[in-house]
PDB file of N, CA and C in Angstrom:
ATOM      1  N   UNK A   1     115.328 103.705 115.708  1.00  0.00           N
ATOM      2  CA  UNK A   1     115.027 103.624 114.283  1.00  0.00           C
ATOM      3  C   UNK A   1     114.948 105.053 113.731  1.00  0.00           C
ATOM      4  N   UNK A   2     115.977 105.155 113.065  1.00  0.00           N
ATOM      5  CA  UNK A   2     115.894 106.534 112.175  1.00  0.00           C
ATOM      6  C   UNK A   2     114.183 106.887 111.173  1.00  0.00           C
ATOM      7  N   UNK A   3     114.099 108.340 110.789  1.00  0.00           N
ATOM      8  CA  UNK A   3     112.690 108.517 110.077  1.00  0.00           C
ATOM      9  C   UNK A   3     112.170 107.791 108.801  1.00  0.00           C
ATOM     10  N   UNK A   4     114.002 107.727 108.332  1.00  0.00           N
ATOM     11  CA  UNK A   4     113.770 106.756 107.241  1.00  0.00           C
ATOM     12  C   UNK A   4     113.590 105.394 106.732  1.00  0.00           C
ATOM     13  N   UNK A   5     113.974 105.057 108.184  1.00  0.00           N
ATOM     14  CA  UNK A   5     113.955 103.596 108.558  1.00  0.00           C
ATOM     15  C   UNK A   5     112.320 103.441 108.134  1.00  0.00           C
ATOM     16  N   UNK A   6     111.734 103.996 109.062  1.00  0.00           N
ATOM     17  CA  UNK A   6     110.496 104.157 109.900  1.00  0.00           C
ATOM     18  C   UNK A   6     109.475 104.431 108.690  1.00  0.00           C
ATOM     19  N   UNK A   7     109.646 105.277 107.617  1.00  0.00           N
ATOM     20  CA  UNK A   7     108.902 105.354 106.772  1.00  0.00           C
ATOM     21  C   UNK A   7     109.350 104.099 105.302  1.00  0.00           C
ATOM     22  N   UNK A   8     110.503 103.708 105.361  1.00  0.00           N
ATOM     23  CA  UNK A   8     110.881 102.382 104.772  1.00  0.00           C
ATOM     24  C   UNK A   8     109.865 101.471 105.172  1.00  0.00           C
ATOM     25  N   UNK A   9     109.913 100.963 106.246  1.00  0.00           N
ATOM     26  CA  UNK A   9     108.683 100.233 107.309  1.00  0.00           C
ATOM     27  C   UNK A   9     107.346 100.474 106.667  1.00  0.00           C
ATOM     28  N   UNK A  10     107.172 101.286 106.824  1.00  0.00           N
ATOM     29  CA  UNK A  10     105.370 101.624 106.069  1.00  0.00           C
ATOM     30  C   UNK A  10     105.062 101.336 104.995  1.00  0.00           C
ATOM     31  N   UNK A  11     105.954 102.287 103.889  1.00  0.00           N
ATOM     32  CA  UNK A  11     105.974 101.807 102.581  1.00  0.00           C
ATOM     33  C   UNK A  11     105.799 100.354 102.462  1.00  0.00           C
ATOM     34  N   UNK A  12     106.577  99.555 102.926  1.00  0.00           N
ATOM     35  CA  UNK A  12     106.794  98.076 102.806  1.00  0.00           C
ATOM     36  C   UNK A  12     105.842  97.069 103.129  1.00  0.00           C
ATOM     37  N   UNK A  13     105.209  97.852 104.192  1.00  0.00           N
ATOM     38  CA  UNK A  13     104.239  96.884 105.063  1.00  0.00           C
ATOM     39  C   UNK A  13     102.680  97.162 104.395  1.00  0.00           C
ATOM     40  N   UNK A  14     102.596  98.663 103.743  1.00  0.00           N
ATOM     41  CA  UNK A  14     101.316  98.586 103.132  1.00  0.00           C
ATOM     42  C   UNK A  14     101.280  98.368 101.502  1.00  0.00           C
ATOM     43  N   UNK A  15     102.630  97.927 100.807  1.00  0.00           N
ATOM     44  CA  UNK A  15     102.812  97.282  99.472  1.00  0.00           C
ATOM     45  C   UNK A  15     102.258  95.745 100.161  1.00  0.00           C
ATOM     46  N   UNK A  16     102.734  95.161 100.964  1.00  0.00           N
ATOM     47  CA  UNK A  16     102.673  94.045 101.823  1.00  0.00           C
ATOM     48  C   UNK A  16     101.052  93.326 101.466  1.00  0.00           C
ATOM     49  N   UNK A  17     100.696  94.426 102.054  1.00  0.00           N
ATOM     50  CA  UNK A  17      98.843  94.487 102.198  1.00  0.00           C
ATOM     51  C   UNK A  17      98.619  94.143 100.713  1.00  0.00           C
ATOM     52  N   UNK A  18      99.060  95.248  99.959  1.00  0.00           N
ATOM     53  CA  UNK A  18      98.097  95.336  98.916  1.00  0.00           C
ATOM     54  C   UNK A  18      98.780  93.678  98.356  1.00  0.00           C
ATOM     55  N   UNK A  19      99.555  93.546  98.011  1.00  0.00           N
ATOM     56  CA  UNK A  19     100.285  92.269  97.314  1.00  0.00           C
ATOM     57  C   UNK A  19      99.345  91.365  98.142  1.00  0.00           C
ATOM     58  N   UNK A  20      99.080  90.821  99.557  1.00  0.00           N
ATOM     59  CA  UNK A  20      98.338  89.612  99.607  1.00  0.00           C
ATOM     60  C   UNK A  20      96.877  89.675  99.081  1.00  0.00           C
ATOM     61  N   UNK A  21      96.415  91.129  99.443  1.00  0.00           N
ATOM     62  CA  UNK A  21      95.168  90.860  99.073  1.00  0.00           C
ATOM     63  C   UNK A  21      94.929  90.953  97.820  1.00  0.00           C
ATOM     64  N   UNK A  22      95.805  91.476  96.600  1.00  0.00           N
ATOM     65  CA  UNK A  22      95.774  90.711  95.364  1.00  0.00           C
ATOM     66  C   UNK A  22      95.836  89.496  95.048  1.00  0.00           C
ATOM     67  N   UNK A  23      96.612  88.769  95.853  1.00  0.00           N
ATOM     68  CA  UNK A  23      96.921  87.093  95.682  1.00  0.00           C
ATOM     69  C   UNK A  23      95.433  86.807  96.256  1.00  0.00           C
ATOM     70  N   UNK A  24      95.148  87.089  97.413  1.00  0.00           N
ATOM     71  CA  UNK A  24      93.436  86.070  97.639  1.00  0.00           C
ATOM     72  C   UNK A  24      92.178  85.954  96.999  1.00  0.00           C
ATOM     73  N   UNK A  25      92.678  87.063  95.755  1.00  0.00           N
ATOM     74  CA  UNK A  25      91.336  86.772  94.370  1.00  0.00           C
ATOM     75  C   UNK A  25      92.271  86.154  93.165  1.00  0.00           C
ATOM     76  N   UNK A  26      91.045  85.204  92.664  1.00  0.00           N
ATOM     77  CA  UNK A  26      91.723  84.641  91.689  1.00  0.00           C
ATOM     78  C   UNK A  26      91.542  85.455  90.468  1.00  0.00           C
ATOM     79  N   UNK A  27      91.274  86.340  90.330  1.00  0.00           N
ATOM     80  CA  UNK A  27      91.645  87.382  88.927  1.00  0.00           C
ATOM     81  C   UNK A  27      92.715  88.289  89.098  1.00  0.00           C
ATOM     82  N   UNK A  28      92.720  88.476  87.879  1.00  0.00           N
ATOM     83  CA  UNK A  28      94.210  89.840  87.648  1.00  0.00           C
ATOM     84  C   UNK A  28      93.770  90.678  89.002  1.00  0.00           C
ATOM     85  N   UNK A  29      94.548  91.534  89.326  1.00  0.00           N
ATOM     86  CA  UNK A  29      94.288  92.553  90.157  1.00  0.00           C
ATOM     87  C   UNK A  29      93.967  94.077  89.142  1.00  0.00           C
ATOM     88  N   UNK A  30      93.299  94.426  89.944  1.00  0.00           N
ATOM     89  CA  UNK A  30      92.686  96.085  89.158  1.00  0.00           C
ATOM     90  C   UNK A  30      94.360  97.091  88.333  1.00  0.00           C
ATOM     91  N   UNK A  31      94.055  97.568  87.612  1.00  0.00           N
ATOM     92  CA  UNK A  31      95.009  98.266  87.009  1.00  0.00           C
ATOM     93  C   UNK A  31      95.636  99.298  88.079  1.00  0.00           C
ATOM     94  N   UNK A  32      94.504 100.086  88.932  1.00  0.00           N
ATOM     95  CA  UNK A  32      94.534 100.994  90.085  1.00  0.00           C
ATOM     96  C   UNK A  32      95.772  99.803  91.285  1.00  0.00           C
ATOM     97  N   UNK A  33      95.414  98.759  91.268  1.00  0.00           N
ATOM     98  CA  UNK A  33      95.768  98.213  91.868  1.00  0.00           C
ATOM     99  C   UNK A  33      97.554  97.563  91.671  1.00  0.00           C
ATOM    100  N   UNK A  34      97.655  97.482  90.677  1.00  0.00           N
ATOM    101  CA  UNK A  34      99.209  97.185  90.073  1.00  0.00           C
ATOM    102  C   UNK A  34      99.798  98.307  90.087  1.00  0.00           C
ATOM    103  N   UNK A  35      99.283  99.439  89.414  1.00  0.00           N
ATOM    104  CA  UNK A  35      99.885 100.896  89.615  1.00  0.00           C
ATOM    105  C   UNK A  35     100.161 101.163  91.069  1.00  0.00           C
ATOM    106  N   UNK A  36      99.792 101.509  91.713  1.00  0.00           N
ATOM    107  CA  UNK A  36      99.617 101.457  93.613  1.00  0.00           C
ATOM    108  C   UNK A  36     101.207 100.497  93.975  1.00  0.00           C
ATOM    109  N   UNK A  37     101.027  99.439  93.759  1.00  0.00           N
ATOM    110  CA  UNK A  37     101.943  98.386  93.963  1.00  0.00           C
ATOM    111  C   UNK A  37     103.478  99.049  93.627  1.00  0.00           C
ATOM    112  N   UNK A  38     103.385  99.631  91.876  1.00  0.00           N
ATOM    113  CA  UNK A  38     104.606  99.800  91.284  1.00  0.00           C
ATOM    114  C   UNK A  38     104.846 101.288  91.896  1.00  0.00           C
ATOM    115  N   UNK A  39     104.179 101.926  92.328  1.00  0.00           N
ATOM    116  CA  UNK A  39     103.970 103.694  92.736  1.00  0.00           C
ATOM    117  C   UNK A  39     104.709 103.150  94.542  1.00  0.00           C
ATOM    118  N   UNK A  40     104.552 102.274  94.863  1.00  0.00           N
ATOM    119  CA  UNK A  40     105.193 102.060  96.054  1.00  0.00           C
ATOM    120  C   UNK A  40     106.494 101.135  95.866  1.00  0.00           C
ATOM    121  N   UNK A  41     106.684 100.773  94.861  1.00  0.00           N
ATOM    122  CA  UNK A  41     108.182  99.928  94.963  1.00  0.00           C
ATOM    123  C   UNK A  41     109.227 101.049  94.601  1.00  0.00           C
ATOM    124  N   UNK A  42     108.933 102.579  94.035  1.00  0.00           N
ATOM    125  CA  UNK A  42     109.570 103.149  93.227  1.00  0.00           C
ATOM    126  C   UNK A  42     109.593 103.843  94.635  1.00  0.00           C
ATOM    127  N   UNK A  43     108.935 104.295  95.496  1.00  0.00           N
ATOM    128  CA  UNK A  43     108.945 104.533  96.535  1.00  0.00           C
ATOM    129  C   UNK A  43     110.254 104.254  97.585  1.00  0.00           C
ATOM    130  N   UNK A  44     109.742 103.001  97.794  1.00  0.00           N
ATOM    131  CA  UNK A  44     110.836 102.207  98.678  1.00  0.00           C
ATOM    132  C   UNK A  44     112.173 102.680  98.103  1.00  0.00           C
ATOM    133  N   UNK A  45     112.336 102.312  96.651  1.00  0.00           N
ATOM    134  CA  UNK A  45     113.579 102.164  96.011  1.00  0.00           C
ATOM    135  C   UNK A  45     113.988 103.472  96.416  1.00  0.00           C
ATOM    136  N   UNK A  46     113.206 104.848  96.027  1.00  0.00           N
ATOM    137  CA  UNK A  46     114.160 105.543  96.328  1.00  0.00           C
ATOM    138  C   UNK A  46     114.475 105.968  98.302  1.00  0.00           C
ATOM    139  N   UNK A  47     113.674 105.745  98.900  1.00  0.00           N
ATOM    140  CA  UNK A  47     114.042 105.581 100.475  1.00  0.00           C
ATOM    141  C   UNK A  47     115.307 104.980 100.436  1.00  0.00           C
ATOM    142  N   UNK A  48     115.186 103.951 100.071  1.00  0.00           N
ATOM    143  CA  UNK A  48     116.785 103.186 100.290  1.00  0.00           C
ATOM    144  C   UNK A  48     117.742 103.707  99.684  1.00  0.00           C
ATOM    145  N   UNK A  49     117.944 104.454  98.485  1.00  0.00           N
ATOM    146  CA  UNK A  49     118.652 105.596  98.119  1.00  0.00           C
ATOM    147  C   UNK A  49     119.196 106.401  98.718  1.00  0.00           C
ATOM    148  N   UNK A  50     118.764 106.726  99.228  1.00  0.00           N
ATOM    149  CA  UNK A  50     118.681 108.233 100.503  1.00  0.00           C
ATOM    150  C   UNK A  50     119.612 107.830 101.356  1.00  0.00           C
ATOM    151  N   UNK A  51     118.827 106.662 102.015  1.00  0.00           N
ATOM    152  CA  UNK A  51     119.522 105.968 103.128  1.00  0.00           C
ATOM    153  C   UNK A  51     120.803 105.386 102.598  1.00  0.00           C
ATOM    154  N   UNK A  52     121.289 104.461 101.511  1.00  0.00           N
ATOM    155  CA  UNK A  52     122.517 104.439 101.075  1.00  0.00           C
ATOM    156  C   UNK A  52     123.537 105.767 101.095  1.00  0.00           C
ATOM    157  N   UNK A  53     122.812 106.708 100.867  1.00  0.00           N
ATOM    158  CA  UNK A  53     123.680 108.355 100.079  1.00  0.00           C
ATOM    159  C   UNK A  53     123.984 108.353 101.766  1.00  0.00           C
ATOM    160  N   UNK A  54     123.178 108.720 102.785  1.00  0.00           N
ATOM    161  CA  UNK A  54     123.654 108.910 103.909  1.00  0.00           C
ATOM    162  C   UNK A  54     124.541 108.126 104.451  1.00  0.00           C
ATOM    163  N   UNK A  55     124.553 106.807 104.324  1.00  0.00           N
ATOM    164  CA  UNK A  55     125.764 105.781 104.892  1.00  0.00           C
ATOM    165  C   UNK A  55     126.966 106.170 104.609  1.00  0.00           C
ATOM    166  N   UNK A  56     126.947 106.991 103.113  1.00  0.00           N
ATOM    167  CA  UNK A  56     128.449 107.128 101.996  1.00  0.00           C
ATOM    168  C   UNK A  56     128.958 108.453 103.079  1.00  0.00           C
ATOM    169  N   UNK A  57     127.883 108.786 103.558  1.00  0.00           N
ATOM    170  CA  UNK A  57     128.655 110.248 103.740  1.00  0.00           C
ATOM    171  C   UNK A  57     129.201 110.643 105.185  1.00  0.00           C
TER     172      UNK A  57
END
């Protein structure tokens, strides 16, 4: 597994976290808490970027 793989993996698995344990309360989730969420999808997105640009090349 390449580094980027590997840090793809993390990113993913601790958005993972936060997403269920938002679902197991029945209120909105904290603002801190949606931000976090979207601060890690923008994350991922660009990992997989990277990793696309490297495939091209």
């Amino acid at each position: 597994m390449s580094k980027l793989e590997a840090l793809l993996s993390r990113l993913k698995a601790h958005q993972h976290v936060l997403i269920v344990a938002a679902a197991d309360h029945d209120t909105m989730p904290a603002d801190s808490v949606l931000k976090r969420i979207a601060e890690l999808e923008n994350a991922i997105a660009a990992v997989e970027a990277v990793m696309a640009e490297e495939n091209r090349e």
